[in-house]
PDB file of N, CA and C in Angstrom:
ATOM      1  N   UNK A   1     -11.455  -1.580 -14.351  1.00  0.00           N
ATOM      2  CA  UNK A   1     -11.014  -1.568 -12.972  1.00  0.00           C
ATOM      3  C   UNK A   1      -9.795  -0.659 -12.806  1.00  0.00           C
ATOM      4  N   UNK A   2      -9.075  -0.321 -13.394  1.00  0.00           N
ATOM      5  CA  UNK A   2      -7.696  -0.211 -13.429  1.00  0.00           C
ATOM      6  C   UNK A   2      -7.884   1.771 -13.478  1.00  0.00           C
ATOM      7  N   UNK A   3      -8.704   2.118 -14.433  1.00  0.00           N
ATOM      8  CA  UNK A   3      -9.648   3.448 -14.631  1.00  0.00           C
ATOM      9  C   UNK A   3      -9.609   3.998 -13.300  1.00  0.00           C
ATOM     10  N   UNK A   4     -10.802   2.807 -12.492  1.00  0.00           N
ATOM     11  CA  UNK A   4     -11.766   3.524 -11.254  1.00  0.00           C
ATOM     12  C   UNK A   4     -10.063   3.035 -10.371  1.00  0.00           C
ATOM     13  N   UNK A   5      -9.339   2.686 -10.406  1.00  0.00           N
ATOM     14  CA  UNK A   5      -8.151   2.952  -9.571  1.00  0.00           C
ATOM     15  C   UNK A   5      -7.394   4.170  -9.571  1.00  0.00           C
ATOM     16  N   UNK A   6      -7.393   4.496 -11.150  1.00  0.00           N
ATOM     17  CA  UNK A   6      -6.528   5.797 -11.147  1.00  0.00           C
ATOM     18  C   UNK A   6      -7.038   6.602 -10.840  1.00  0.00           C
ATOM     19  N   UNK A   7      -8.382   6.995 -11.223  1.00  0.00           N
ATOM     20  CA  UNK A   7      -9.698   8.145 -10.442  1.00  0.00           C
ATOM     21  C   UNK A   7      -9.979   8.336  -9.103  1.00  0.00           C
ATOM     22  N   UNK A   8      -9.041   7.227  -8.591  1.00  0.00           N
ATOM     23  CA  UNK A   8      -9.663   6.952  -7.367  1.00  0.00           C
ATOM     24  C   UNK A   8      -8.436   7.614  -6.067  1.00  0.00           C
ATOM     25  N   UNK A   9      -7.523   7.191  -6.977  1.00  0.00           N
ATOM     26  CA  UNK A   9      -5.910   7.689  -6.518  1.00  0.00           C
ATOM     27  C   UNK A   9      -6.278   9.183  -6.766  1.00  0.00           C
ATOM     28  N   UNK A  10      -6.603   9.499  -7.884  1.00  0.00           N
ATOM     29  CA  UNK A  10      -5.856  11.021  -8.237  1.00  0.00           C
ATOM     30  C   UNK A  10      -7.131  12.060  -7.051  1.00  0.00           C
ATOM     31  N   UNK A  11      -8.163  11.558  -6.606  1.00  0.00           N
ATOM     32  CA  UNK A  11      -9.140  12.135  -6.046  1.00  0.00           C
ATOM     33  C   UNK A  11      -8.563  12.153  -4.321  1.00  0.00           C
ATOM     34  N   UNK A  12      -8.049  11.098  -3.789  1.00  0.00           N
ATOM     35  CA  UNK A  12      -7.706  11.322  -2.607  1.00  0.00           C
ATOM     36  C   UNK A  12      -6.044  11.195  -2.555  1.00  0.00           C
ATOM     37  N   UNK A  13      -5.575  11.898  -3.420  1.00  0.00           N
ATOM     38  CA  UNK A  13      -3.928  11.707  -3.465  1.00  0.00           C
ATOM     39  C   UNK A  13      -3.911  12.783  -2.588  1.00  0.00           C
ATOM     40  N   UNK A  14      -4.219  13.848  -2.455  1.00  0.00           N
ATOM     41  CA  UNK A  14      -3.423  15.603  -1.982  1.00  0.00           C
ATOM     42  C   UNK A  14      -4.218  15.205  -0.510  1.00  0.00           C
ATOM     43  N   UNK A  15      -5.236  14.364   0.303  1.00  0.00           N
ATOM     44  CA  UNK A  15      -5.419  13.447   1.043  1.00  0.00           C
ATOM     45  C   UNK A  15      -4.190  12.729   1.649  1.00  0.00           C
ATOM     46  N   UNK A  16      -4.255  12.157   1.256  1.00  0.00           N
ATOM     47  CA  UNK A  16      -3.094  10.495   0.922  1.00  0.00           C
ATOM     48  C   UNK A  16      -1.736  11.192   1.218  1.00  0.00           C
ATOM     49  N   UNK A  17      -1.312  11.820   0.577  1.00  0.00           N
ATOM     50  CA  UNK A  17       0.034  12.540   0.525  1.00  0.00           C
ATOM     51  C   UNK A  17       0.396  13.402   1.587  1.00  0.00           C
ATOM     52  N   UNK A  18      -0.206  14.130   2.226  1.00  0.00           N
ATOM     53  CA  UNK A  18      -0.002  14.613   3.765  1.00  0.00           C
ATOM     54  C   UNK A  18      -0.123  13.633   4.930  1.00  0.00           C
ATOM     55  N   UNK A  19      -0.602  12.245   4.597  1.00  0.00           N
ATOM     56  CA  UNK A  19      -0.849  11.381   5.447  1.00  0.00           C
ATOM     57  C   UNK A  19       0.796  11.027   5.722  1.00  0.00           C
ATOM     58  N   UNK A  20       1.367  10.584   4.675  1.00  0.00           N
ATOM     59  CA  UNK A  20       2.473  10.135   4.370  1.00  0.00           C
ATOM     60  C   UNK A  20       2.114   8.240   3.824  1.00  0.00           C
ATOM     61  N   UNK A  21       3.626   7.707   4.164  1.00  0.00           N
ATOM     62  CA  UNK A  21       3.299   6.344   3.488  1.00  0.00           C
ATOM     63  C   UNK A  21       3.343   5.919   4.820  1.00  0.00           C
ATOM     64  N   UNK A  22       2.717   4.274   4.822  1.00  0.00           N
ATOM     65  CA  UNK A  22       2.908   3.585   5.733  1.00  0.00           C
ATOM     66  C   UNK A  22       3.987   2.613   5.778  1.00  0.00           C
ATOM     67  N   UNK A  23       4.781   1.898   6.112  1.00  0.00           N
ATOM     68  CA  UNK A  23       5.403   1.097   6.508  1.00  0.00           C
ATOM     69  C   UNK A  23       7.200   1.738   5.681  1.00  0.00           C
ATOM     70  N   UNK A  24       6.920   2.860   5.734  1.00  0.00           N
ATOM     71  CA  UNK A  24       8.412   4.006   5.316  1.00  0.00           C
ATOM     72  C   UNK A  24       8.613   3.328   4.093  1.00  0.00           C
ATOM     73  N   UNK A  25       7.381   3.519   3.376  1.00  0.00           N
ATOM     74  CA  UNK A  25       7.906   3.231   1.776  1.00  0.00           C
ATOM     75  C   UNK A  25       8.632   1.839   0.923  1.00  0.00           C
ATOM     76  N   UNK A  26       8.212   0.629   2.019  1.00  0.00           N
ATOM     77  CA  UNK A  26       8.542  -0.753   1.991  1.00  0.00           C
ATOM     78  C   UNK A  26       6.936  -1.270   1.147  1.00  0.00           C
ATOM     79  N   UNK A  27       7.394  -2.385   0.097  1.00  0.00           N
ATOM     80  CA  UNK A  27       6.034  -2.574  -1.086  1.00  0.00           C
ATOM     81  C   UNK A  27       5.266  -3.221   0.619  1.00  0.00           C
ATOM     82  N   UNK A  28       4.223  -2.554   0.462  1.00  0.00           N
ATOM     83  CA  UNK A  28       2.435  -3.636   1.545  1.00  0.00           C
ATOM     84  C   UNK A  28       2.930  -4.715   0.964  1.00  0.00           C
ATOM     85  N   UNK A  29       2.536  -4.862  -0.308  1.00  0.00           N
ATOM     86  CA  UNK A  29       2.306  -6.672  -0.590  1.00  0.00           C
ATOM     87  C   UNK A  29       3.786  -7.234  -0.812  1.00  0.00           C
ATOM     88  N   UNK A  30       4.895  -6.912  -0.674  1.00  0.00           N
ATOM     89  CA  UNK A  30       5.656  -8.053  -0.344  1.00  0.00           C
ATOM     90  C   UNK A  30       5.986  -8.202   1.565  1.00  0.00           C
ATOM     91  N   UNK A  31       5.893  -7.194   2.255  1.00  0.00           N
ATOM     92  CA  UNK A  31       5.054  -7.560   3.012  1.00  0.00           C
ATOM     93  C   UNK A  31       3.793  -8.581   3.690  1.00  0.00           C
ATOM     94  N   UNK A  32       3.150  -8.665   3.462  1.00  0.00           N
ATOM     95  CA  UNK A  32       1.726  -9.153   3.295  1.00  0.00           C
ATOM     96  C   UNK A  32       1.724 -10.690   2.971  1.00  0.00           C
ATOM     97  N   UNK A  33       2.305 -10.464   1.733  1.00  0.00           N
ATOM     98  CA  UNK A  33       2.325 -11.509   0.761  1.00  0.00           C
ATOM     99  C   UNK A  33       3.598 -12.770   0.770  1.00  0.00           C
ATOM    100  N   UNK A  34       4.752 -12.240   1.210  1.00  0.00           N
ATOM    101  CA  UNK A  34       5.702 -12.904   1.374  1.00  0.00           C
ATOM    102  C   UNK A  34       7.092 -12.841   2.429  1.00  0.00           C
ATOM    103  N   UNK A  35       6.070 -12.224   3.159  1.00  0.00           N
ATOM    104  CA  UNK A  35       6.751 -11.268   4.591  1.00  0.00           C
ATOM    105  C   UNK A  35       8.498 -11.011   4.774  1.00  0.00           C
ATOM    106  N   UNK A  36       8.602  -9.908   3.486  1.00  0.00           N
ATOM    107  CA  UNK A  36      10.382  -9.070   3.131  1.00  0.00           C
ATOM    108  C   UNK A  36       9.689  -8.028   3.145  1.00  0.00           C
ATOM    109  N   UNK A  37      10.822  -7.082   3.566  1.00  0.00           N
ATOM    110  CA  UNK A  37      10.785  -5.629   3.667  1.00  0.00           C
ATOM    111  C   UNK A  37      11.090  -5.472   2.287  1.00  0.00           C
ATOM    112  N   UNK A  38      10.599  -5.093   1.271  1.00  0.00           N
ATOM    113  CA  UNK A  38      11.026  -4.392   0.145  1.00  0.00           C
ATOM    114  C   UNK A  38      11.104  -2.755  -0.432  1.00  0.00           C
ATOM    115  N   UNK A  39      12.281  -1.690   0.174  1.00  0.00           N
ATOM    116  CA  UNK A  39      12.016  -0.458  -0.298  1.00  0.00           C
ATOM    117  C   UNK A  39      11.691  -0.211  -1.502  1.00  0.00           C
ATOM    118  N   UNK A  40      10.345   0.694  -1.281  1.00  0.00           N
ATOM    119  CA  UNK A  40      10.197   1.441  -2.911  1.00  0.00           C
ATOM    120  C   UNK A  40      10.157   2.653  -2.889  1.00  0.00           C
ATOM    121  N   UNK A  41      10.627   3.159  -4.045  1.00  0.00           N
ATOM    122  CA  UNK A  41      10.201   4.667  -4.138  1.00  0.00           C
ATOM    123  C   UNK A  41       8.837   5.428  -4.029  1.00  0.00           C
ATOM    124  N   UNK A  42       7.828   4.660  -3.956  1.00  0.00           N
ATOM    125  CA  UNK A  42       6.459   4.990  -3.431  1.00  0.00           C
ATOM    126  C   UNK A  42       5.896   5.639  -4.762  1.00  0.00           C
ATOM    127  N   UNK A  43       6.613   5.310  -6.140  1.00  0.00           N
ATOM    128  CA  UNK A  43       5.812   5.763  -6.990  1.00  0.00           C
ATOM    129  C   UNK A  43       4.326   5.345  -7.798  1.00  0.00           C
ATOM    130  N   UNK A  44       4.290   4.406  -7.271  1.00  0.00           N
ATOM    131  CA  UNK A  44       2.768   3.480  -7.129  1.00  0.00           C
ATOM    132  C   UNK A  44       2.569   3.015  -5.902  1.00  0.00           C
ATOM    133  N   UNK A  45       1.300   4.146  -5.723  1.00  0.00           N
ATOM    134  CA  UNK A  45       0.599   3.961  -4.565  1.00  0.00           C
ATOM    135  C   UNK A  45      -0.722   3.711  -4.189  1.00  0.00           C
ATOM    136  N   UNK A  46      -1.540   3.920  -3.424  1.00  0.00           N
ATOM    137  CA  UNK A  46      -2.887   3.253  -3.103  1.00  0.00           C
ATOM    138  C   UNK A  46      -3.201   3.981  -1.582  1.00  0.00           C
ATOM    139  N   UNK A  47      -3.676   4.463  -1.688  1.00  0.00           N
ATOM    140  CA  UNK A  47      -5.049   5.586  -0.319  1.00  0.00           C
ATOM    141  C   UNK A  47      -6.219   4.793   0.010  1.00  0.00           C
ATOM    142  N   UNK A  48      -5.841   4.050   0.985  1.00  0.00           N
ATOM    143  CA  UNK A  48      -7.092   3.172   1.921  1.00  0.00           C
ATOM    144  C   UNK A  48      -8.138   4.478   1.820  1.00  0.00           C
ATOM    145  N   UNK A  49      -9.431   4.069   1.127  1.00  0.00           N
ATOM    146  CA  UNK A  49     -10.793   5.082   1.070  1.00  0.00           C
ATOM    147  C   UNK A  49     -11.082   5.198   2.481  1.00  0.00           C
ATOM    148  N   UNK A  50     -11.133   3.962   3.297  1.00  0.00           N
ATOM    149  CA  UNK A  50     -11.457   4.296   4.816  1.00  0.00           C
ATOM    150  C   UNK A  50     -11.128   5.324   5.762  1.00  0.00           C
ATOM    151  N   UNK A  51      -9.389   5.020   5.570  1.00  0.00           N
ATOM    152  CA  UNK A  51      -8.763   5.505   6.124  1.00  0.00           C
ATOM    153  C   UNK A  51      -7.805   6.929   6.283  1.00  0.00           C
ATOM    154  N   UNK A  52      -7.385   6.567   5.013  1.00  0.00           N
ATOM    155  CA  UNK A  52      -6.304   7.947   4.226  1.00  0.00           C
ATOM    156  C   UNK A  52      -5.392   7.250   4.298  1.00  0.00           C
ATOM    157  N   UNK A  53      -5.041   5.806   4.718  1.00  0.00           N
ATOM    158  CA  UNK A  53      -3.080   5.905   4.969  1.00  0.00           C
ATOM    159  C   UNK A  53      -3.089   5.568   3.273  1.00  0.00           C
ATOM    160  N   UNK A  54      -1.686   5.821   3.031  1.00  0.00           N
ATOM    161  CA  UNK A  54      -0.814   5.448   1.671  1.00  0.00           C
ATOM    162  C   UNK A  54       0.334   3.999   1.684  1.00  0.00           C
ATOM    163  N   UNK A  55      -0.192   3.384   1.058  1.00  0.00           N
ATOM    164  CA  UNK A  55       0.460   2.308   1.106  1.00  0.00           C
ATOM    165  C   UNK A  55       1.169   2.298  -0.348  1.00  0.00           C
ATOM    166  N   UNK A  56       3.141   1.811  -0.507  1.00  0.00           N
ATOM    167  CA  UNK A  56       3.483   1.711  -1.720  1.00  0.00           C
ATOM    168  C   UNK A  56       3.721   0.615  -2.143  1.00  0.00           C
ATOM    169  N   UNK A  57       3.562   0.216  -3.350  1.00  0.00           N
ATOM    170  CA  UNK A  57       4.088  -0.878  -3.980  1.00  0.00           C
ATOM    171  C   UNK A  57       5.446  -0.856  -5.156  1.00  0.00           C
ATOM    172  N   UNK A  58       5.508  -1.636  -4.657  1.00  0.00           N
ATOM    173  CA  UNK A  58       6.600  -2.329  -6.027  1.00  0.00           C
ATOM    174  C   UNK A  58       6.580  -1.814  -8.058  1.00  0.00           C
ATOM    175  N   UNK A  59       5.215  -2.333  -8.325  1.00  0.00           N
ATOM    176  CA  UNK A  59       4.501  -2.110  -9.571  1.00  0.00           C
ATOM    177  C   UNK A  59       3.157  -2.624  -9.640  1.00  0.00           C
ATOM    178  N   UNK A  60       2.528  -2.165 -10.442  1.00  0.00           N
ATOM    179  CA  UNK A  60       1.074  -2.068 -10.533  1.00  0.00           C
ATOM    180  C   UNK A  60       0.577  -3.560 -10.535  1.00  0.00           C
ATOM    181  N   UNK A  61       1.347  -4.453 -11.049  1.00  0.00           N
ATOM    182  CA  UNK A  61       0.633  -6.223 -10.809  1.00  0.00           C
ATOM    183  C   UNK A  61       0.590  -6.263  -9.479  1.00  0.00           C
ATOM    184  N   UNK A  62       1.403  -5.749  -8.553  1.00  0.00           N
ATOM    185  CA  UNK A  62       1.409  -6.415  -6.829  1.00  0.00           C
ATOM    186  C   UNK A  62      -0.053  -5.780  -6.135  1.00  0.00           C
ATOM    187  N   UNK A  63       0.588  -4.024  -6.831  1.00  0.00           N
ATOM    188  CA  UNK A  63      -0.978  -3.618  -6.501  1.00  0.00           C
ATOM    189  C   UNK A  63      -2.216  -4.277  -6.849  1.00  0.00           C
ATOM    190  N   UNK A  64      -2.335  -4.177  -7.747  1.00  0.00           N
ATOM    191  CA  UNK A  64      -3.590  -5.049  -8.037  1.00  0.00           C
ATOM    192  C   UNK A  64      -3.947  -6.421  -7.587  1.00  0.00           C
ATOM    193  N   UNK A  65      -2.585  -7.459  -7.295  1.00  0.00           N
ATOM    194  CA  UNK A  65      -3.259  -8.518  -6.184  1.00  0.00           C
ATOM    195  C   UNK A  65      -3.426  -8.082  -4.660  1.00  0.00           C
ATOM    196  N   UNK A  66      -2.962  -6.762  -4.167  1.00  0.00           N
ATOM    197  CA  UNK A  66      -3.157  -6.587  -3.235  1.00  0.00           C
ATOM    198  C   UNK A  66      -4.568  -6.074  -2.862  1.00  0.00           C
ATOM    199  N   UNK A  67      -5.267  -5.443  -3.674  1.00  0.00           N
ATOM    200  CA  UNK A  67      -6.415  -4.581  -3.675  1.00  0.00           C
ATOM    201  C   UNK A  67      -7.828  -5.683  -4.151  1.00  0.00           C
ATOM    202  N   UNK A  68      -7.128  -7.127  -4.378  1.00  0.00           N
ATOM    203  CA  UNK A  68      -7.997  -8.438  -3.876  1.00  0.00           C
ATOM    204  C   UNK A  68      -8.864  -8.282  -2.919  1.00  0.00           C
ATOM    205  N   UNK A  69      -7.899  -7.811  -1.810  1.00  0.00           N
ATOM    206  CA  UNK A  69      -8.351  -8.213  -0.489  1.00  0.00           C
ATOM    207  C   UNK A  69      -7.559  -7.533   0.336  1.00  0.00           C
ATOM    208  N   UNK A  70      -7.975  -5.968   0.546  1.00  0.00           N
ATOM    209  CA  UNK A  70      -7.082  -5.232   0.576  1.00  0.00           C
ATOM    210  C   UNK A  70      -7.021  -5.366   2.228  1.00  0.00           C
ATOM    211  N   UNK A  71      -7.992  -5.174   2.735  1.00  0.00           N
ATOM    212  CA  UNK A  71      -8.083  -5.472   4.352  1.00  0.00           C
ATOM    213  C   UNK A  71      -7.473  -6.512   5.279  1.00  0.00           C
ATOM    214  N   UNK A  72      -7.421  -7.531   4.267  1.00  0.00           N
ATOM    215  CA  UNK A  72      -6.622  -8.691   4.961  1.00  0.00           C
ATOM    216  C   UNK A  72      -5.369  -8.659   4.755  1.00  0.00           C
ATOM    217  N   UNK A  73      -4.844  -8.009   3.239  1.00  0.00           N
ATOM    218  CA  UNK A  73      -3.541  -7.443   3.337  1.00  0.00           C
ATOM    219  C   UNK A  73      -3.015  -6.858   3.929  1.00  0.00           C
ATOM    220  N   UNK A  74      -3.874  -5.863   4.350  1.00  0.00           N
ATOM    221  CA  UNK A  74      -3.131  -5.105   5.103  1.00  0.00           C
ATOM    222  C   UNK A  74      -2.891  -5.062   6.540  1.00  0.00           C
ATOM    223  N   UNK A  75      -3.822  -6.185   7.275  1.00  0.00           N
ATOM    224  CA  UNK A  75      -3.598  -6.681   8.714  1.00  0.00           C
ATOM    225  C   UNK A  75      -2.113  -7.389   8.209  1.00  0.00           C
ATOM    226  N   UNK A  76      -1.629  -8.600   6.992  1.00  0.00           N
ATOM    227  CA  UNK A  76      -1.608  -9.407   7.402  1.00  0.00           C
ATOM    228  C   UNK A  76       0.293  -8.582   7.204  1.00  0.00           C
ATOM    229  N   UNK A  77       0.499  -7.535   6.368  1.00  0.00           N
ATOM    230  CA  UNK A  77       1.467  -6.168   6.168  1.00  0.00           C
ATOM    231  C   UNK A  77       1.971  -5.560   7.703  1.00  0.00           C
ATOM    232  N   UNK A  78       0.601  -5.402   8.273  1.00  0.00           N
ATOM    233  CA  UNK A  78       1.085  -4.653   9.641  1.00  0.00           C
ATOM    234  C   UNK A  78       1.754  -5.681  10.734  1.00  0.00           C
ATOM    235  N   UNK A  79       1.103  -7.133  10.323  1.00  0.00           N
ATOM    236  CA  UNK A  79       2.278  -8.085  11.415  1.00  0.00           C
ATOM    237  C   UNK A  79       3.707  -7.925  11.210  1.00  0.00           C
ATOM    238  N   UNK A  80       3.272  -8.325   9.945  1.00  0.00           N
ATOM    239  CA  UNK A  80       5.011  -8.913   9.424  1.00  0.00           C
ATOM    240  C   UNK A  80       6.277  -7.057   9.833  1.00  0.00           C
ATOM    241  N   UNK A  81       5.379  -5.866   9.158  1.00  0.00           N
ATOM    242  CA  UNK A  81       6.373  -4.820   9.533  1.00  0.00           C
ATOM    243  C   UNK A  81       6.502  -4.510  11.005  1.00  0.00           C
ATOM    244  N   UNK A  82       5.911  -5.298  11.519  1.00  0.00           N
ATOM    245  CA  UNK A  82       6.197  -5.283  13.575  1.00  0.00           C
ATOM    246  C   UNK A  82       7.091  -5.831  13.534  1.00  0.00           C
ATOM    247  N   UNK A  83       7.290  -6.874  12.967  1.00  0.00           N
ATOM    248  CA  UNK A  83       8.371  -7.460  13.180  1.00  0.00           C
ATOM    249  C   UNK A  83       9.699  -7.251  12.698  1.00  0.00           C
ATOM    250  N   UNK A  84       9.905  -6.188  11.624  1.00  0.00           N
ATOM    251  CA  UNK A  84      10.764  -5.814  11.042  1.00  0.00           C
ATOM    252  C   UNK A  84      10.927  -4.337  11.797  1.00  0.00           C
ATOM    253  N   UNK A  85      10.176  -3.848  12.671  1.00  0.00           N
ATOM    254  CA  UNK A  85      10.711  -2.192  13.129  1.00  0.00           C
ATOM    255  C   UNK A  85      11.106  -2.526  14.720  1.00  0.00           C
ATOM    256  N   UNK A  86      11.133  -3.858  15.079  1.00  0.00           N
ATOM    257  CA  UNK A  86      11.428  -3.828  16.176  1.00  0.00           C
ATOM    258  C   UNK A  86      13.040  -3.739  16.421  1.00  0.00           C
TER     259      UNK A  86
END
């Protein structure tokens, strides 16, 4: 799994990377997961296949519970950072 992640990154990164990040480089899943703004340096990241946005994380364990259920994460990411950009 971890393989078809990095293959998967490195194929729509130059994608992904003009998109920019979403939520200005705050981890999705602590977000999501425990609704804090956490800045990261966006050096582990993740390119919604759907979409193109770039979402960063923290380190590769958060990623990987995030990419569980990545769709519901990421609705549940976009509440909580409404509430933090207001």
């Amino acid at each position: 799994m971890r393989v078809f992640l990095l293959l998967l990154a490195l194929v729509v990164s130059a994608a992904a990377h003009a998109a920019g990040e979403q939520f200005k480089g705050s981890c999705a899943y602590g977000l999501s997961e425990f609704g804090v703004d956490v800045k990261t340096d966006c050096s582990i990241r993740w390119a919604d296949p759907a979409t193109g946005k770039v979402y960063c994380f923290g380190n590769e364990e958060v990623l990987g519970k995030f990419l569980q259920d990545p769709a519901t994460n990421i609705r549940k990411a976009e509440l909580t950072y409404a509430r933090y950009s207001k």
